[in-house]
N, C-alpha and C. Protein backbone atom coordinates (compact mmCIF):
# COMPACT_ATOMS: atom_id res chain seq x y z
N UNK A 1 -16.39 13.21 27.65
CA UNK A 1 -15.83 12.66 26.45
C UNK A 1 -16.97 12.34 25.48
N UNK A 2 -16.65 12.64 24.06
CA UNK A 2 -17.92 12.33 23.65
C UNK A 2 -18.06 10.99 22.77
N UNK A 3 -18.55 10.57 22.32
CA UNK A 3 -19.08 9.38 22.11
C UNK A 3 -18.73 8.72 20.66
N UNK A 4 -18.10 8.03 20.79
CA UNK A 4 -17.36 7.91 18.61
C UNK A 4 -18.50 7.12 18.17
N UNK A 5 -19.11 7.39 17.06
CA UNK A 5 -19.88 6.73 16.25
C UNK A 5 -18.53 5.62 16.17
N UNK A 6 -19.42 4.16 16.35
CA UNK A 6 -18.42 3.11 15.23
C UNK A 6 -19.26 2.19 14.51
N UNK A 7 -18.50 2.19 13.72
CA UNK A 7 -18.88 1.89 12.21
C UNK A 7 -18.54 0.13 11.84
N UNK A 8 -19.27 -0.27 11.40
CA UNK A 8 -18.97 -2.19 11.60
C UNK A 8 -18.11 -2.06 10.32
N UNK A 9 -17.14 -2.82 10.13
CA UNK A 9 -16.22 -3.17 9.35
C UNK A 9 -16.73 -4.46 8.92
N UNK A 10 -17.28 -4.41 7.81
CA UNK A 10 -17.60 -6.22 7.63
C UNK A 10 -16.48 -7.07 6.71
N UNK A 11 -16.27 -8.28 6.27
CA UNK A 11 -15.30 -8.92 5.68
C UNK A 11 -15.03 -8.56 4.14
N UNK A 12 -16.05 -8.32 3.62
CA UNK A 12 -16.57 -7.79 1.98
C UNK A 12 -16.02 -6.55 1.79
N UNK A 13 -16.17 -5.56 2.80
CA UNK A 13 -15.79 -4.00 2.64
C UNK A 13 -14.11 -4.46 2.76
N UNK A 14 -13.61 -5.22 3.68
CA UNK A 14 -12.17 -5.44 4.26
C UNK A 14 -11.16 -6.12 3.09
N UNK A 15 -12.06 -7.07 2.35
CA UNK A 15 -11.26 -7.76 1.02
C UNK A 15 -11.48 -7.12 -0.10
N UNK A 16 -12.63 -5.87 -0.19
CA UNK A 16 -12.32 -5.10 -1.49
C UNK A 16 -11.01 -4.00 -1.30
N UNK A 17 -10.68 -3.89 -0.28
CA UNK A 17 -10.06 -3.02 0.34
C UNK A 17 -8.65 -3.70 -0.05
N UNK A 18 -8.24 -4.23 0.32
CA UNK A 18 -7.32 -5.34 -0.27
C UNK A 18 -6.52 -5.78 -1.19
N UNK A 19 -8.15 -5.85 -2.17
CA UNK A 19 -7.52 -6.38 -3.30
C UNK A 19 -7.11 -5.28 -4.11
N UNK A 20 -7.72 -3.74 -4.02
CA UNK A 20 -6.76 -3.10 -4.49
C UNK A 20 -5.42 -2.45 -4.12
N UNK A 21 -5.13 -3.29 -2.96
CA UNK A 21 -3.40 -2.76 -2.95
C UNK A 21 -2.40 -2.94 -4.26
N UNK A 22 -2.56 -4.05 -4.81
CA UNK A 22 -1.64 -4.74 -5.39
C UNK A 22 -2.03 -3.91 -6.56
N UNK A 23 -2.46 -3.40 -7.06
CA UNK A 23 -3.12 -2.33 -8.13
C UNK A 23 -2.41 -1.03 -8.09
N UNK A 24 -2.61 -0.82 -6.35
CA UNK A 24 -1.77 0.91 -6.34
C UNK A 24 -0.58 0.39 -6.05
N UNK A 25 0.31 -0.68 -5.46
CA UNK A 25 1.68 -0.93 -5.26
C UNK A 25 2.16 -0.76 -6.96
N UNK A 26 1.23 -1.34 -7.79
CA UNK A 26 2.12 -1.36 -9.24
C UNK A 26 2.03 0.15 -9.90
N UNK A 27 0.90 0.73 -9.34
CA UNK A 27 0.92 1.90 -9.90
C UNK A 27 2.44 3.09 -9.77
N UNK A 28 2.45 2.97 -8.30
CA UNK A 28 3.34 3.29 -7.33
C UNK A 28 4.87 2.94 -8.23
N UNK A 29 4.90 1.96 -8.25
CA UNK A 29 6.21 1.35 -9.09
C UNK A 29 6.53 2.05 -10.84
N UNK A 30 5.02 2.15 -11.08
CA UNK A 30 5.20 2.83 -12.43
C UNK A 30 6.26 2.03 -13.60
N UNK A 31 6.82 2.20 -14.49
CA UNK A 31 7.61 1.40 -15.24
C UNK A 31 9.20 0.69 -14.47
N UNK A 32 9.48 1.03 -13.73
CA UNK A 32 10.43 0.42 -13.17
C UNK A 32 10.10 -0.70 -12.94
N UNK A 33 11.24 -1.64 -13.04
CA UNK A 33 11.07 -3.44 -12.85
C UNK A 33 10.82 -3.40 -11.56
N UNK A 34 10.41 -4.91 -11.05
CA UNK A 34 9.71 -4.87 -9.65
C UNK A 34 11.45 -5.53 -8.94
N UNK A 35 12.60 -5.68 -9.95
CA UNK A 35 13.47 -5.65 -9.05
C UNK A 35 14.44 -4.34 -8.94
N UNK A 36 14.21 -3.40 -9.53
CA UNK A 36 14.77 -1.98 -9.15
C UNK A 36 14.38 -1.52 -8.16
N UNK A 37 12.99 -1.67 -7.87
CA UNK A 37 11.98 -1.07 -7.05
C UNK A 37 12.42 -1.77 -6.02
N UNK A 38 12.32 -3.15 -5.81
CA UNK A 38 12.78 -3.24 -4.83
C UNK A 38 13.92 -3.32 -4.08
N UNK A 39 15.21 -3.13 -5.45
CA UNK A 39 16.38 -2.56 -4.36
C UNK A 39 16.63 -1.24 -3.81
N UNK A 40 15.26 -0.36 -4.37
CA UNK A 40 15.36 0.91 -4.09
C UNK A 40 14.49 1.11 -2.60
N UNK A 41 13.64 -0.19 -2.40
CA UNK A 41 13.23 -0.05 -1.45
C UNK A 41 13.78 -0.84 -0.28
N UNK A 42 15.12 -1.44 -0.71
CA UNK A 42 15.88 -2.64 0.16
C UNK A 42 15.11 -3.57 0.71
N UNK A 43 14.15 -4.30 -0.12
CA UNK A 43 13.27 -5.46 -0.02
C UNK A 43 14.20 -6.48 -1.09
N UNK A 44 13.47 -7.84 -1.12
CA UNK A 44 13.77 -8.88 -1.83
C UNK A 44 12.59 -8.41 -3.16
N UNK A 45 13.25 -8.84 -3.82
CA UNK A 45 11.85 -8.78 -5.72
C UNK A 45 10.60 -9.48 -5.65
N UNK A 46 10.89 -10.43 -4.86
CA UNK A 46 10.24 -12.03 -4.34
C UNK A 46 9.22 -11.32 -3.98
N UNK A 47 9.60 -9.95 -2.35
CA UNK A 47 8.74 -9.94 -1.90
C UNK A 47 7.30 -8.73 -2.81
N UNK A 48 8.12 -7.94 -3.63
CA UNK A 48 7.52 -6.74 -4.33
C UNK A 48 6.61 -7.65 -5.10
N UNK A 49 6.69 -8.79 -5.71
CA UNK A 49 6.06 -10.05 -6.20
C UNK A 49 4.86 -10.22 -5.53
N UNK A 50 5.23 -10.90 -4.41
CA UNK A 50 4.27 -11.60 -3.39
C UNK A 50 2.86 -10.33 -3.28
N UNK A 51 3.45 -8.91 -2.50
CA UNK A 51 2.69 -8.11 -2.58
C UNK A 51 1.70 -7.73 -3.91
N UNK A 52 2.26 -7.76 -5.06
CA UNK A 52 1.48 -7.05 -6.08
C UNK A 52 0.83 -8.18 -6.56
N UNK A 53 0.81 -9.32 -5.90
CA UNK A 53 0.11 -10.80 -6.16
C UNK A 53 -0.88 -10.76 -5.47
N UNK A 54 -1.02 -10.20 -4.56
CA UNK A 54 -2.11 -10.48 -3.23
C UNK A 54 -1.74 -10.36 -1.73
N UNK A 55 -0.84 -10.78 -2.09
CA UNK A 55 -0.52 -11.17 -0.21
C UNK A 55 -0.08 -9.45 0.26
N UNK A 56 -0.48 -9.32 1.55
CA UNK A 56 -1.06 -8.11 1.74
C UNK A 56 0.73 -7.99 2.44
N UNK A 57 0.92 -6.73 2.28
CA UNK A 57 2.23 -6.46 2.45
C UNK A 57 2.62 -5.85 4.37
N UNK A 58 3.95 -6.29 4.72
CA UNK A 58 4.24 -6.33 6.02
C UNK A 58 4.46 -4.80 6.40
N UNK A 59 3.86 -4.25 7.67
CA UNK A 59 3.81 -2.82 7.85
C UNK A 59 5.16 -2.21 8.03
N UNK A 60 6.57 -3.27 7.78
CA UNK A 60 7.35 -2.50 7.90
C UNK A 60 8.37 -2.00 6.17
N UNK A 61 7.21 -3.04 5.19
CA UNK A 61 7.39 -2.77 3.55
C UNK A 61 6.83 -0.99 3.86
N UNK A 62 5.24 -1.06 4.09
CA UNK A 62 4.81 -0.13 4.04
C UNK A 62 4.57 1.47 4.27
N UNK A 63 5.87 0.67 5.75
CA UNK A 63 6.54 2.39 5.89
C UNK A 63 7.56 3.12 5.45
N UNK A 64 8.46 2.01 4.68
CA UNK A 64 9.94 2.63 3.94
C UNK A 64 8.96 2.99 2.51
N UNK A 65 7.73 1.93 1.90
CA UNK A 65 7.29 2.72 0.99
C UNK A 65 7.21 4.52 1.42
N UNK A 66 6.66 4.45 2.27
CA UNK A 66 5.72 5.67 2.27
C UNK A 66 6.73 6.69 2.20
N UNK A 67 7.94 6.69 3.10
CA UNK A 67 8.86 7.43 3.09
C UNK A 67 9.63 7.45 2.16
N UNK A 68 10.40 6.64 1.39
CA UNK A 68 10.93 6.81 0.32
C UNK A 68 10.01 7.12 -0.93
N UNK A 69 9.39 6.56 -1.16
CA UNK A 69 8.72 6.87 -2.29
C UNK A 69 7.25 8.62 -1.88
N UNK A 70 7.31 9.04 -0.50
CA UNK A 70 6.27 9.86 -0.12
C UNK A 70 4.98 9.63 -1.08
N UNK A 71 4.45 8.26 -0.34
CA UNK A 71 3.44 7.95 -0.49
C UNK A 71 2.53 7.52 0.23
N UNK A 72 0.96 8.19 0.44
CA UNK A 72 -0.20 8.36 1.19
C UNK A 72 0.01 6.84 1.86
N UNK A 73 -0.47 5.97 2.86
CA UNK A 73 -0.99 5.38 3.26
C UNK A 73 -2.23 5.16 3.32
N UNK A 74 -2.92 6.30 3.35
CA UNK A 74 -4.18 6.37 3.54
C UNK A 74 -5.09 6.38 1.89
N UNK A 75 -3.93 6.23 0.83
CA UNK A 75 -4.43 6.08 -0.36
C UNK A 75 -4.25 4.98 -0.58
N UNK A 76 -2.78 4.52 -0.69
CA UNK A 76 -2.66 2.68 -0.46
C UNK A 76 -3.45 2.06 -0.13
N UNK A 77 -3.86 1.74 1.15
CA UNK A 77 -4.52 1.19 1.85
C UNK A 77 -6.33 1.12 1.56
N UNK A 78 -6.73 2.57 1.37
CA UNK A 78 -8.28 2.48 1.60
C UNK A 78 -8.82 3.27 0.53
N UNK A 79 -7.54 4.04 -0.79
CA UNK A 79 -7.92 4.44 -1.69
C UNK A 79 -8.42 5.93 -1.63
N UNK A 80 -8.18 6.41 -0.28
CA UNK A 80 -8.28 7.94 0.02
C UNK A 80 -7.74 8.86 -0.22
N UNK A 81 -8.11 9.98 -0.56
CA UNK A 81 -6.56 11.11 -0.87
C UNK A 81 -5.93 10.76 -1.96
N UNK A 82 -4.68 11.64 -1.89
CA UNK A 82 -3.93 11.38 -3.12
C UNK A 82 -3.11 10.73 -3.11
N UNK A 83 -2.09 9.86 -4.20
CA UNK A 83 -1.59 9.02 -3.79
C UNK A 83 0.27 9.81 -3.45
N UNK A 84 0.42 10.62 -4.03
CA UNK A 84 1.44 11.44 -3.62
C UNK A 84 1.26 12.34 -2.55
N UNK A 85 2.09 12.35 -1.09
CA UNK A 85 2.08 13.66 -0.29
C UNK A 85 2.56 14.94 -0.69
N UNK A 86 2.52 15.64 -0.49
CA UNK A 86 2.93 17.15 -1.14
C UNK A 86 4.42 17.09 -0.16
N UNK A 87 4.97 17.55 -0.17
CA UNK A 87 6.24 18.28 0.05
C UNK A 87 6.54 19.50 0.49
């Protein structure tokens, strides 16, 4: 088996990481109100709120995002890739 480089994750890299969710969640949303969006995503508004405020969103927001809206995780999250999956 061979041997994984690992890589230290420090707290600084982890909260810049972070703070731009709430940046691509609004992007993501685009002009729609954050309570369309979220009956389109069958969340509370409160919570589409809370998220694009800071508070880091619950992994089970994050997977009806991804699927309904077919959107990267791996762009959400760490700003990788694109933020649309292809189809």
């Amino acid at each position: 088996m061979a041997a994984r480089a690992t890589r230290k994750v420090t707290k600084t890299t982890l909260n810049q990481h972070k703070r731009q969710i709430p940046k691509r969640l609004a992007e993501i949303r685009g002009d729609r109100s954050q309570r369309s969006f979220a009956r389109e995503l069958g969340v509370f508004q409160q919570n589409v709120n809370r998220y694009e405020s800071g508070t880091t969103p619950h992994a089970d927001f994050l997977i009806t995002l991804a699927l309904k809206e077919n959107v990267s995780l791996d762009w959400l999250l760490l700003g990788r890739g694109r933020a649309k999956l292809r189809r």
